[in-house]
C-alpha atoms as a PDB file:
ATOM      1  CA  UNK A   1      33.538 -50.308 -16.745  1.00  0.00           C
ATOM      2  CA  UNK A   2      35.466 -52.841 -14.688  1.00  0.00           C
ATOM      3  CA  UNK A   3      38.657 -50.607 -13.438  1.00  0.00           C
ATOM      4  CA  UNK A   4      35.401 -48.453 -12.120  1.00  0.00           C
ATOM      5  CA  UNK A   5      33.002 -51.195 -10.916  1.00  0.00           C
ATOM      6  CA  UNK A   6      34.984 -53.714  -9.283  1.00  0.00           C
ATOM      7  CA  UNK A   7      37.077 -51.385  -6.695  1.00  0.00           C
ATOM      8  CA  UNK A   8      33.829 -49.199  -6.130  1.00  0.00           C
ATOM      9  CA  UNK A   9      31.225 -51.372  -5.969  1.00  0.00           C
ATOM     10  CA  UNK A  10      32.686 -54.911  -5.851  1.00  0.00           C
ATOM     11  CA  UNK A  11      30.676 -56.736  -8.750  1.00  0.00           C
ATOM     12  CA  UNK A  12      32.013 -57.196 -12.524  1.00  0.00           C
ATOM     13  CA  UNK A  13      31.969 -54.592 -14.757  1.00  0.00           C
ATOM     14  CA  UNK A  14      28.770 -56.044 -16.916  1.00  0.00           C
ATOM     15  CA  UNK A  15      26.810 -55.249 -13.601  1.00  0.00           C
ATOM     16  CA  UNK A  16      26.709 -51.459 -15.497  1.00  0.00           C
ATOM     17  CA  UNK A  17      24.530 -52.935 -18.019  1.00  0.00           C
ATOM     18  CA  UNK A  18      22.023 -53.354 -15.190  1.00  0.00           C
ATOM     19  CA  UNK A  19      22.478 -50.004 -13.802  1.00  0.00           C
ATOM     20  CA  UNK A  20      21.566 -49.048 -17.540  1.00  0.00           C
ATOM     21  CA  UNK A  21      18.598 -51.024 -18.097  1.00  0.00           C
ATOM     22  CA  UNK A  22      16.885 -50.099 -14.439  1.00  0.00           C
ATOM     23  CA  UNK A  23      17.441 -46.074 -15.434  1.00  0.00           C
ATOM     24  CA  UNK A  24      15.867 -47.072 -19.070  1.00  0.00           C
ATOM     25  CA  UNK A  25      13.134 -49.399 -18.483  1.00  0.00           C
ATOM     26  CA  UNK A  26      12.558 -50.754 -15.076  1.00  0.00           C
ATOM     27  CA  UNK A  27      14.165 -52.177 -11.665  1.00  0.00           C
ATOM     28  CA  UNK A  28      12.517 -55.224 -12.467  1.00  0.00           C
ATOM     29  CA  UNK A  29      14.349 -55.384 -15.778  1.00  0.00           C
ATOM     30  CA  UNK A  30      17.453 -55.042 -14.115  1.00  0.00           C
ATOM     31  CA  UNK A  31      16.538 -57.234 -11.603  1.00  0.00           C
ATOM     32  CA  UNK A  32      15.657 -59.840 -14.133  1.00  0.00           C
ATOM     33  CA  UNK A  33      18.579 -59.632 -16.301  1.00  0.00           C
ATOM     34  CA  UNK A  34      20.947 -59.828 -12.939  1.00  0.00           C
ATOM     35  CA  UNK A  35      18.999 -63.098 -12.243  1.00  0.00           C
ATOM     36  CA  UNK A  36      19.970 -64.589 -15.798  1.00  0.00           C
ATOM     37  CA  UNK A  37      23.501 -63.699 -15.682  1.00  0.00           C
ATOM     38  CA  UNK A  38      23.924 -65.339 -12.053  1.00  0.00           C
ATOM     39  CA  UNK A  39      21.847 -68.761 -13.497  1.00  0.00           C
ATOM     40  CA  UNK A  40      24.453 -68.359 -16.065  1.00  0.00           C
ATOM     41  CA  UNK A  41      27.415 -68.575 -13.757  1.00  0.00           C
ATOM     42  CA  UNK A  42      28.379 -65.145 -14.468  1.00  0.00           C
ATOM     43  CA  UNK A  43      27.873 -63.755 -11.322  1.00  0.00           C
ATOM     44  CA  UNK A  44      27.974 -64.945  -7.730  1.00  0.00           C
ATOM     45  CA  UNK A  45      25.804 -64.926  -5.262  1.00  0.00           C
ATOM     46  CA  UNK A  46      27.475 -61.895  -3.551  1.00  0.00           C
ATOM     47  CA  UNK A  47      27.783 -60.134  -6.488  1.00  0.00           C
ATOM     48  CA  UNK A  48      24.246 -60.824  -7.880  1.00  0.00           C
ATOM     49  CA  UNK A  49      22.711 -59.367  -4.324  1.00  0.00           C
ATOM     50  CA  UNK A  50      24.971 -56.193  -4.528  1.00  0.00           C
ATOM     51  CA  UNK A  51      23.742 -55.318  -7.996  1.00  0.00           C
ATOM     52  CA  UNK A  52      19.863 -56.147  -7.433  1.00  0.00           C
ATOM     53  CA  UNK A  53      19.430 -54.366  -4.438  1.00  0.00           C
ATOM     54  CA  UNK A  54      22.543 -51.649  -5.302  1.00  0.00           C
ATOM     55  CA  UNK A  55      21.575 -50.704  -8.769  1.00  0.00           C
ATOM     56  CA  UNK A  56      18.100 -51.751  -9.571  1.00  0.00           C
ATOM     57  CA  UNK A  57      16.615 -48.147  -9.073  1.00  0.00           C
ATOM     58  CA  UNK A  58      13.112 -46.940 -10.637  1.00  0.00           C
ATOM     59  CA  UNK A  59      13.707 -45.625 -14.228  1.00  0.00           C
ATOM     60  CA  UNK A  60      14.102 -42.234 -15.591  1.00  0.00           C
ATOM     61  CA  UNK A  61      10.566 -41.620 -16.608  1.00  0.00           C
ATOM     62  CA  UNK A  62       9.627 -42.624 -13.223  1.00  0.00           C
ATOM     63  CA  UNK A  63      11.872 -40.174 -12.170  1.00  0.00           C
ATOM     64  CA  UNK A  64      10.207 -37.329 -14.057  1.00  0.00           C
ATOM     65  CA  UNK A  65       6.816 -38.133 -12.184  1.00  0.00           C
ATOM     66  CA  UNK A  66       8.584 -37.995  -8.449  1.00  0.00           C
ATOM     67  CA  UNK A  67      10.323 -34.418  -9.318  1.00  0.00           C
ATOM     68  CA  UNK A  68       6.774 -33.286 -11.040  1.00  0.00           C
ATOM     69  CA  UNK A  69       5.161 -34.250  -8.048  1.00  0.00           C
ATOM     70  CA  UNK A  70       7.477 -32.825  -5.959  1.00  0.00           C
ATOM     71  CA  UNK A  71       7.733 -29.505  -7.784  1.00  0.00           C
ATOM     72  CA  UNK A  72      11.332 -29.881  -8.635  1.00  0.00           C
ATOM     73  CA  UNK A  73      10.459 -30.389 -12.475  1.00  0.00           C
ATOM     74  CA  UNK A  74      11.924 -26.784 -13.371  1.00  0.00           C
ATOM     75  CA  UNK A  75      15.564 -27.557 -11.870  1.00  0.00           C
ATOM     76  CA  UNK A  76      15.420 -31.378 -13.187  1.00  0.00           C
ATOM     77  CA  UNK A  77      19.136 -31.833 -14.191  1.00  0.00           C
ATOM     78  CA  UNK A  78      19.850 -31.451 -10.765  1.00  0.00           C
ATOM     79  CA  UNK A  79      17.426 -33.450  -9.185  1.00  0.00           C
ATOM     80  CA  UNK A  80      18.312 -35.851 -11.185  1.00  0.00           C
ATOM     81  CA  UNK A  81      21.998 -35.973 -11.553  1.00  0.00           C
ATOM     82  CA  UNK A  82      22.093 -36.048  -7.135  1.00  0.00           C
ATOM     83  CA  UNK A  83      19.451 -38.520  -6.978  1.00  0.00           C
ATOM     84  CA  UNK A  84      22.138 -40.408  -9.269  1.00  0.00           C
ATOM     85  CA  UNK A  85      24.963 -39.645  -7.189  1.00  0.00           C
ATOM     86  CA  UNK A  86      23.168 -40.455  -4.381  1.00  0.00           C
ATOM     87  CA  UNK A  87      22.259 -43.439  -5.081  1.00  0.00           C
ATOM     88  CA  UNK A  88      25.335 -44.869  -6.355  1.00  0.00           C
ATOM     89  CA  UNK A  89      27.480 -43.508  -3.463  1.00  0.00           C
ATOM     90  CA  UNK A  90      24.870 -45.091  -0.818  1.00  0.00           C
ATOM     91  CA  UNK A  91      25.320 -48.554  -2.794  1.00  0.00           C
ATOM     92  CA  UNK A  92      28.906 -48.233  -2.366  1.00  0.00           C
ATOM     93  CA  UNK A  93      28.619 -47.891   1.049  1.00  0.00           C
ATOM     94  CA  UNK A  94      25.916 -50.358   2.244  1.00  0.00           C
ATOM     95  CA  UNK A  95      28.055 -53.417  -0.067  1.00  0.00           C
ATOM     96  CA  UNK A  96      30.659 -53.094   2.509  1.00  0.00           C
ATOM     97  CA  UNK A  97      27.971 -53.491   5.510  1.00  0.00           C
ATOM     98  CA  UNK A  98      26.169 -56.265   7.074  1.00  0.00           C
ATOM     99  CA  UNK A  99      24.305 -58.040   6.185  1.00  0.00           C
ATOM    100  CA  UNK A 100      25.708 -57.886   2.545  1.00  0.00           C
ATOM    101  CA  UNK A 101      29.034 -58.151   3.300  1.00  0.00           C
ATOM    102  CA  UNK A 102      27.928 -61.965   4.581  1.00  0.00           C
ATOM    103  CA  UNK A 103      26.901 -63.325   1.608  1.00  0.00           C
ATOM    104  CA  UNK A 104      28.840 -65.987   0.139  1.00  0.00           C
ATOM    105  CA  UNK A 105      30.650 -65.859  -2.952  1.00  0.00           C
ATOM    106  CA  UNK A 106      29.215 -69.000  -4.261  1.00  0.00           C
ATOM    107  CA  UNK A 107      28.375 -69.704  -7.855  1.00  0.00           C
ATOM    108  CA  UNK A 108      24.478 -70.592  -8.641  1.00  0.00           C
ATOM    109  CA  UNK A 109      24.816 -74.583  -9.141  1.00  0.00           C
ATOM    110  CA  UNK A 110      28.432 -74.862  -9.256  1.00  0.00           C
ATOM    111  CA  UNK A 111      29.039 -72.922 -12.631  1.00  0.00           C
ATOM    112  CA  UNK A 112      31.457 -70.487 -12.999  1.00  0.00           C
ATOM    113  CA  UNK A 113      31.150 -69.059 -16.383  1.00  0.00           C
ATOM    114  CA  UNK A 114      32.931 -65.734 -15.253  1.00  0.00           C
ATOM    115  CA  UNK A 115      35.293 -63.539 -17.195  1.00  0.00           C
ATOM    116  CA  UNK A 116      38.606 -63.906 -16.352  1.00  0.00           C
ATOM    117  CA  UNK A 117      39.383 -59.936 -14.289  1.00  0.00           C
ATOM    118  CA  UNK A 118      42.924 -60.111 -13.739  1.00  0.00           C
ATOM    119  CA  UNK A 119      44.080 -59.406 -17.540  1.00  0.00           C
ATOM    120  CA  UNK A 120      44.213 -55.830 -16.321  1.00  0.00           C
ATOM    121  CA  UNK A 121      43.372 -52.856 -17.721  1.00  0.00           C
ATOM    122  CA  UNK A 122      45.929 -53.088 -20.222  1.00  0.00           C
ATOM    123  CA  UNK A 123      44.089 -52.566 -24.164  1.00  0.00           C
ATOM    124  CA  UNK A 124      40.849 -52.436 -21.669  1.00  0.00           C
ATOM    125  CA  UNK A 125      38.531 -51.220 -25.411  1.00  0.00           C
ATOM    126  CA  UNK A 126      40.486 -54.264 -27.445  1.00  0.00           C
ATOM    127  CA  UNK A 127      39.784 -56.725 -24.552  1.00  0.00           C
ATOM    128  CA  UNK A 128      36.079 -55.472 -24.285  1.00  0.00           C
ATOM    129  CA  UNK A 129      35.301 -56.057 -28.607  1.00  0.00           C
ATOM    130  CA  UNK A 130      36.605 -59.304 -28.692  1.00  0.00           C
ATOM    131  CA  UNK A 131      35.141 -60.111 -25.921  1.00  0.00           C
ATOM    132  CA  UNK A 132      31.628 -58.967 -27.401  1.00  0.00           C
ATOM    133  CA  UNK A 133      32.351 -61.124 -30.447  1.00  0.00           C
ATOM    134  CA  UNK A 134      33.308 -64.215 -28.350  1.00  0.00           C
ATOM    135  CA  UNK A 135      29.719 -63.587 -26.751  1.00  0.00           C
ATOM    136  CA  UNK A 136      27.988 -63.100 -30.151  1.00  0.00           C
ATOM    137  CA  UNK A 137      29.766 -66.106 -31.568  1.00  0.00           C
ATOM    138  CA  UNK A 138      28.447 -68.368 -28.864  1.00  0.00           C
ATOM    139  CA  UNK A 139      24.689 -66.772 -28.771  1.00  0.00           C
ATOM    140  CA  UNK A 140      22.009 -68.775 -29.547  1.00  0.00           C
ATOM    141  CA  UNK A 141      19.749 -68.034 -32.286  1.00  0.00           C
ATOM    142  CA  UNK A 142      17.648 -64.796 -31.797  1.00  0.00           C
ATOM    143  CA  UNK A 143      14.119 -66.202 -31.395  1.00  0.00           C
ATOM    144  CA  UNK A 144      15.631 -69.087 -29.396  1.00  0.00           C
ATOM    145  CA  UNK A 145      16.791 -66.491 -26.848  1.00  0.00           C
ATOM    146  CA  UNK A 146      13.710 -64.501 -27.037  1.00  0.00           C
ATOM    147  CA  UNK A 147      11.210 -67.599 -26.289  1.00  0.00           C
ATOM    148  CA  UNK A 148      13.314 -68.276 -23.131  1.00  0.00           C
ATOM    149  CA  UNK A 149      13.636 -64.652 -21.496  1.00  0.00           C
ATOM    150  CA  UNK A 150      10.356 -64.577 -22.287  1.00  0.00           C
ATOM    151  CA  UNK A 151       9.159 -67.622 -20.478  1.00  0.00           C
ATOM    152  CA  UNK A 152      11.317 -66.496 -17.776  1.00  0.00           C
ATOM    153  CA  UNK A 153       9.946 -63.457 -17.670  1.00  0.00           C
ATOM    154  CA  UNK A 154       6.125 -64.024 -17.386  1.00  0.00           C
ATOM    155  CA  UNK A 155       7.261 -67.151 -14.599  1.00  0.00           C
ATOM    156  CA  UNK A 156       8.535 -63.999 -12.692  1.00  0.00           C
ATOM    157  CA  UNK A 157       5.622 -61.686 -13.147  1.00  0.00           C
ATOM    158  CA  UNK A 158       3.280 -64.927 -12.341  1.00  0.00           C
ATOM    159  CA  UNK A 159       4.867 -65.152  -9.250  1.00  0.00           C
ATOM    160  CA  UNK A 160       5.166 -61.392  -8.141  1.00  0.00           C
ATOM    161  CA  UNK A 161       2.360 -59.409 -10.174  1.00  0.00           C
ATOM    162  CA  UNK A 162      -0.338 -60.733  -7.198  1.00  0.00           C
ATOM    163  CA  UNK A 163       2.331 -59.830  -3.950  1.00  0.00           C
ATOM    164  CA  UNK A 164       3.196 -56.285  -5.740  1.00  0.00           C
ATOM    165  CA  UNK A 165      -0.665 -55.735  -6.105  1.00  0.00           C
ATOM    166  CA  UNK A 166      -1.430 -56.694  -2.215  1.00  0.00           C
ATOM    167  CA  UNK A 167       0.954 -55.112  -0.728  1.00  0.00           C
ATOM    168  CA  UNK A 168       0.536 -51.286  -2.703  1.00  0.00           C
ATOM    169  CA  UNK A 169      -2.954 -51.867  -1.863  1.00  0.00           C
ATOM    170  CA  UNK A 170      -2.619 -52.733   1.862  1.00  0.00           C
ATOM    171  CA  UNK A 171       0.295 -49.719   2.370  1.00  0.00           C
ATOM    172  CA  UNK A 172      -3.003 -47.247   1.057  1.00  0.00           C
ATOM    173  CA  UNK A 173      -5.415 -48.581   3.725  1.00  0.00           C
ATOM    174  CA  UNK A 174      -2.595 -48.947   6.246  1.00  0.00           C
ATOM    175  CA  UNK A 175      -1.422 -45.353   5.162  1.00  0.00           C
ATOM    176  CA  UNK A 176      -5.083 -43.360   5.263  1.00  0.00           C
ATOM    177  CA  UNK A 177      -6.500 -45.575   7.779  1.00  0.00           C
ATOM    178  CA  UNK A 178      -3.984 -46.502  10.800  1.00  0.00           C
ATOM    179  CA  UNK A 179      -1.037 -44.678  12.066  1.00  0.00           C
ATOM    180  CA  UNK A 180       1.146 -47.522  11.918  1.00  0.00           C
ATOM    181  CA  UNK A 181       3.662 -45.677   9.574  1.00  0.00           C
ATOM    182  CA  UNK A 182       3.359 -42.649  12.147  1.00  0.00           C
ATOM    183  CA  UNK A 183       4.968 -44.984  14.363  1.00  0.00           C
ATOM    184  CA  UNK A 184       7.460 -46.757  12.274  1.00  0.00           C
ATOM    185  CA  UNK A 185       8.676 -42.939  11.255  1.00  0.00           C
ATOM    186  CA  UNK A 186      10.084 -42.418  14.820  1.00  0.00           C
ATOM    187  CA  UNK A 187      13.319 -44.797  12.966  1.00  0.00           C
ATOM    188  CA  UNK A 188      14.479 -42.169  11.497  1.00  0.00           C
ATOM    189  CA  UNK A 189      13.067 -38.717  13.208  1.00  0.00           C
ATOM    190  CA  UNK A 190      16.767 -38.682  15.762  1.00  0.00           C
ATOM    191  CA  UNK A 191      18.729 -38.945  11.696  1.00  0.00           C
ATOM    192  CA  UNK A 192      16.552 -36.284  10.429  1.00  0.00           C
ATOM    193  CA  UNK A 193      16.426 -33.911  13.268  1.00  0.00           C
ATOM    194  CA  UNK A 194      20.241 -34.105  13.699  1.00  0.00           C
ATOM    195  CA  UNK A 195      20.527 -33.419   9.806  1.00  0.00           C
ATOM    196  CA  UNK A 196      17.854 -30.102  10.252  1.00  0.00           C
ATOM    197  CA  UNK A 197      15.527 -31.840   8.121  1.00  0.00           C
ATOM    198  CA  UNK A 198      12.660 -29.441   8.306  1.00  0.00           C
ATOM    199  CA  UNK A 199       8.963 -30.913   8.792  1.00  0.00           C
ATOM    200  CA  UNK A 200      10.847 -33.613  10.350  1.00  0.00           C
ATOM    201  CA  UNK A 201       7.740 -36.207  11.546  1.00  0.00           C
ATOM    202  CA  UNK A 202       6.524 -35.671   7.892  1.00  0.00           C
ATOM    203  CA  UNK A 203       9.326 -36.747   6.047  1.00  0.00           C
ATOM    204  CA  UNK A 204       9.965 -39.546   9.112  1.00  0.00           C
ATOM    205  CA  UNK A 205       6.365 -40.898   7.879  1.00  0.00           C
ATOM    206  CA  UNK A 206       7.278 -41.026   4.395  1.00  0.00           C
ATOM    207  CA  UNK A 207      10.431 -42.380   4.804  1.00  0.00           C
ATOM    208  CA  UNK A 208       9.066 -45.242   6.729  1.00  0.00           C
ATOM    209  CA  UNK A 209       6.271 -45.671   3.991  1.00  0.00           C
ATOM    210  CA  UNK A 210       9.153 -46.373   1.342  1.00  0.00           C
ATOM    211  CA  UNK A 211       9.634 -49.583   2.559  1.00  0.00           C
ATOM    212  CA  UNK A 212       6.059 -50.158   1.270  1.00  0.00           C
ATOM    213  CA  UNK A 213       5.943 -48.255  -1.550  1.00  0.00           C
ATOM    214  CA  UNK A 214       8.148 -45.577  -3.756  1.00  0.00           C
ATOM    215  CA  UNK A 215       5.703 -42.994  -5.011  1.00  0.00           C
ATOM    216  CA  UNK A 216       3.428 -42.529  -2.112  1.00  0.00           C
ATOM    217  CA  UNK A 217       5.766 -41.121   0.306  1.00  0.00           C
ATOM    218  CA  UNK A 218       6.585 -38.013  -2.802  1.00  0.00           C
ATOM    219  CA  UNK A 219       2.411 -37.919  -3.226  1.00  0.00           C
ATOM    220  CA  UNK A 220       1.941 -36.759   0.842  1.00  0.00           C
ATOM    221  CA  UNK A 221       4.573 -34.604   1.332  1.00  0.00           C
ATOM    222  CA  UNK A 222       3.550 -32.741  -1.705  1.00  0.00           C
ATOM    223  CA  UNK A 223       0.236 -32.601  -0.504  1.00  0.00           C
ATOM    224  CA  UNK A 224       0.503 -31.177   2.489  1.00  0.00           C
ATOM    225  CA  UNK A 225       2.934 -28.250   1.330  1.00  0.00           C
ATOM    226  CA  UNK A 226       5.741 -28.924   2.843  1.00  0.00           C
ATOM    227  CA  UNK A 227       9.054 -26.908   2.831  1.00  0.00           C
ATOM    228  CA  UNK A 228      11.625 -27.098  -0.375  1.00  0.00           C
ATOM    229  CA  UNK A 229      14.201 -29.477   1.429  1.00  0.00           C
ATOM    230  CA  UNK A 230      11.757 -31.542   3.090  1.00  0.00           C
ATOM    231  CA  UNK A 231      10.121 -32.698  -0.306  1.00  0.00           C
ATOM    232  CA  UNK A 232      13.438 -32.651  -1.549  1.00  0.00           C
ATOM    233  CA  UNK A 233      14.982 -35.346   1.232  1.00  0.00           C
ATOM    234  CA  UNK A 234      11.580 -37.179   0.477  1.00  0.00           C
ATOM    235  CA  UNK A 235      12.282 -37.708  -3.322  1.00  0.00           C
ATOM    236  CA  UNK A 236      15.840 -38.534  -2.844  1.00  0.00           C
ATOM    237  CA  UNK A 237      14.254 -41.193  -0.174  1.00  0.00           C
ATOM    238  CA  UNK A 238      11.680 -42.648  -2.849  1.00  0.00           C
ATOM    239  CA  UNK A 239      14.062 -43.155  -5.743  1.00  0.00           C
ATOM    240  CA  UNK A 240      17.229 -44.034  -4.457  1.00  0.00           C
ATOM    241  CA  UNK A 241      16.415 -46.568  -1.170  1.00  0.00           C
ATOM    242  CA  UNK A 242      15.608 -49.003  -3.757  1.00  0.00           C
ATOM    243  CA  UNK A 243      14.339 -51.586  -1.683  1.00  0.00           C
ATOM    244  CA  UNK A 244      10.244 -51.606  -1.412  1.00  0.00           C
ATOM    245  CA  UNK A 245       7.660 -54.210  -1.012  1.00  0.00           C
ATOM    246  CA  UNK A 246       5.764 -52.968  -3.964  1.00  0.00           C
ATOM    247  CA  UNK A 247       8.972 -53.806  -6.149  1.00  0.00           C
ATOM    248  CA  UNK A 248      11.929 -54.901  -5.725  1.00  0.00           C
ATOM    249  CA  UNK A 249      11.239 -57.161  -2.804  1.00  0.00           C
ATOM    250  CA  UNK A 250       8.597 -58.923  -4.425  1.00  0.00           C
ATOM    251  CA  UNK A 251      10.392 -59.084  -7.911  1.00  0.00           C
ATOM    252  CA  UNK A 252      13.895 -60.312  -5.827  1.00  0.00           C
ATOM    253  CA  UNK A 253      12.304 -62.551  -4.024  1.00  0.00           C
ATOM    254  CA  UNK A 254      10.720 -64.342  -7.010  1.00  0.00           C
ATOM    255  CA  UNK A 255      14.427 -64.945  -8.463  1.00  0.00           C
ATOM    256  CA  UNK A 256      17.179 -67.272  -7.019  1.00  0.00           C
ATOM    257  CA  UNK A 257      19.178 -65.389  -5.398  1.00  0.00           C
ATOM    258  CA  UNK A 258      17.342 -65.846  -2.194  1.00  0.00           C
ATOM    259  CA  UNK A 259      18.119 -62.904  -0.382  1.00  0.00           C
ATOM    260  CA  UNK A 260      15.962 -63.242   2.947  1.00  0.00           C
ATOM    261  CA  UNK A 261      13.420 -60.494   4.122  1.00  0.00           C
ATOM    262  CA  UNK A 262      15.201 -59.892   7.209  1.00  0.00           C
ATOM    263  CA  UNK A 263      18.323 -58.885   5.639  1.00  0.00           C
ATOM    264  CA  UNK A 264      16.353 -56.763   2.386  1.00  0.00           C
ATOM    265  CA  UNK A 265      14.318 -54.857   5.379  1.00  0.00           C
ATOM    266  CA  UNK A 266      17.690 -54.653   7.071  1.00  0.00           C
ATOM    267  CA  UNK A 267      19.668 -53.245   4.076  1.00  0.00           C
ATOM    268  CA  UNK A 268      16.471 -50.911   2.897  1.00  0.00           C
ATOM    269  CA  UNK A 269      17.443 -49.415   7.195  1.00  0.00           C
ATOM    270  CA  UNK A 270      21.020 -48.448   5.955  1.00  0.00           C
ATOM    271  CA  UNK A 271      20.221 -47.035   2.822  1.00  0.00           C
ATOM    272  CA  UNK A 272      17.737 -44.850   3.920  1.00  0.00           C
ATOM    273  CA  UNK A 273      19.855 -43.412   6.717  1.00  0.00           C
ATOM    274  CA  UNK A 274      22.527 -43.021   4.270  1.00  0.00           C
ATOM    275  CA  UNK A 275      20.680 -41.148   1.673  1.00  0.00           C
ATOM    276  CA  UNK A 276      18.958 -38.721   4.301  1.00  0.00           C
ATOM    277  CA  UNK A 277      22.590 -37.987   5.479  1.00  0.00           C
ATOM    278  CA  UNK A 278      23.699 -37.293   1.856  1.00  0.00           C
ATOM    279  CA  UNK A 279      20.474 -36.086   0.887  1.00  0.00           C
ATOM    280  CA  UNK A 280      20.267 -32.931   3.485  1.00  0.00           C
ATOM    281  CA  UNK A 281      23.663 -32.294   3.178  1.00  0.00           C
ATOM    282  CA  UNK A 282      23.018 -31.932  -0.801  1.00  0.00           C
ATOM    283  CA  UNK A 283      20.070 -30.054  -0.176  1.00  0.00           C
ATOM    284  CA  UNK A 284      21.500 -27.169   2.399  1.00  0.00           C
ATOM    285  CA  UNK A 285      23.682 -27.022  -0.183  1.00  0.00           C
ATOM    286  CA  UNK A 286      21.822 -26.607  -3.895  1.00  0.00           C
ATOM    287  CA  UNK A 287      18.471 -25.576  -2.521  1.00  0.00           C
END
C-alpha cells in the first residue's frame, strides 16, 4: 500500500493496517495499534496524528446500526462504499491543513525504527514478504507480546473508560435538556444551506452534537422524520468526522501522541465541513 498511502495521505504504507482494524473492530483498536507502532519508532509524530484522527473511523458493524437507524439499510452497499470514500477523501484533505500540517516530524524518544521508503516500487510484493519475515524473525514470543498489548491496553481503557462514560452521559442531558447544541449548530447552517441541505437547523444540530457523540446525531434525525438527504448528510456526518469526545478524543488523548484539544476540536471543524460538502453533493446525486 505505500505507492498509494504515502502520496495520498502522507503516512507509511502499514498505516492501512489501521484503516483495516478500525473498519473490523474498533477506532480505538486502531487508535491503539497506531500508538504502539509510533512508541516503536515506526511512525512519527506527524504521521501517527494523521492516521489516528484520519483513519480511525467506527467499524463496520457500527456502521450497519447508523444506516438501520437511518433507514438506508435496504441500499447498504452504497451507503457504505460513500461513507468510505468519503471519509478517506476528507482525510486526504484535512492532512494538508492546519493545524495538522504543523506537527513535527519527530520520532517518539529519539527512535527511528522506520522502513527504509525510497527502495521504490520496484518488486513492491518481493520487498513486502521479506519484509514480513524480517518482522516475524525479530518478534518476540507470542504470549510475551500478548501480556504487553494487553497491559497496554487495559492502562488505556483505565484512563479513558471513565471520560468516554461522562461525557456520552453529559451530551444526553445537554442534548434533551439545554439548547446549547441548537446554538453550536448555527457553525455549520451558512455550509448546509449553500449545499441545499434540506431540514437544514436539524442536521446543523446534529452535526454540532458529533463532536460529542457519533450515534446520537443519526438517533434524532431519524426520529423526527426527516427528509432522505437530510438523514443521509447526517450519517455521512456521524461515521466519517471521526473525531468525538465519546471516542476518539478520549482514547487519543490517553496515548502519547499528545495531540491538544484545541487542534482535535479544530480538525473535527474541517472535517465536518468537508464531508457535508462531499456528502450533499453525493447525495443530490445517488438519492
Amino acid at each position: 500500500m505505500r505507492p498509494i498511502m504515502r502520496p495520498i495521505w502522507k503516512i507509511p504504507g502499514s498505516a492501512s493496517v489501521t484503516a483495516v482494524a478500525s473498519f473490523i473492530g474498533s477506532f480505538s483498536v486502531g487508535i491503539f495499534l497506531t500508538n504502539q507502532l509510533y512508541k516503536d519508532g515506526k511512525y512519527t509524530k506527524k504521521e501517527a496524528a494523521f492516521t489516528m484522527v484520519g483513519f480511525s473511523t467506527v467499524s463496520a458493524t457500527f456502521m450497519v446500526i447508523v444506516a438501520k437507524t437511518l433507514g438506508f439499510m435496504d441500499r447498504w452497499t452504497m451507503f457504505f462504499l460513500s461513507a468510505l470514500i468519503i471519509t478517506f477523501v476528507t482525510s486526504a484533505i484535512v492532512c494538508r491543513l492546519y493545524p495538522l500540517r504543523k506537527i513535527k516530524n519527530s520520532y517518539y524518544n529519539e527512535i527511528n525504527n522506520a522502513d527504509n521508503e525510497k527502495r521504490g516500487n520496484k518488486g513492491l510484493l518481493k520487498t513486502a514478504v521479506n519484509e514480513a519475515l524480517k518482522t516475524a524473525e525479530k518478534a518476540p514470543q507470542i504470549h510475551r507480546s500478548l501480556l504487553k498489548n494487553f497491559k497496554d491496553g487495559m492502562l488505556i481503557i483505565f484512563r479513558l473508560a471513565p471520560l468516554m462514560v461522562s461525557i456520552a452521559t453529559i451530551a444526553f442531558l445537554l442534548v434533551y435538556n439545554t439548547q446549547l447544541f441548537d446554538f453550536l449548530g448555527y457553525i455549520f447552517y451558512p455550509i448546509l444551506k449553500l449545499m441545499q441541505v434540506p431540514d437544514t437547523m436539524l442536521v446543523s444540530k446534529a452535526a454540532a452534537l458529533a463532536a460529542a457523540e457519533m450515534f446520537t446525531p443519526a438517533a434524532i434525525v431519524s426520529s423526527v422524520g426527516a427528509s432522505e438527504l437530510a438523514r443521509y448528510v447526517t450519517g455521512m456526518i456521524s461515521i466519517s468526522s471521526i473525531i468525538f469526545f465519546a471516542g476518539p478524543i478520549s482514547v487519543i488523548l490517553a496515548t502519547e501522541v499528545q495531540i491538544s484539544i484545541k487542534d482535535l476540536l479544530l480538525v473535527f471543524l474541517e472535517r465536518v465541513y468537508i464531508i457535508i460538502i462531499l456528502a450533499a453533493i453525493a447525495g443530490h446525486i445517488l438519492l
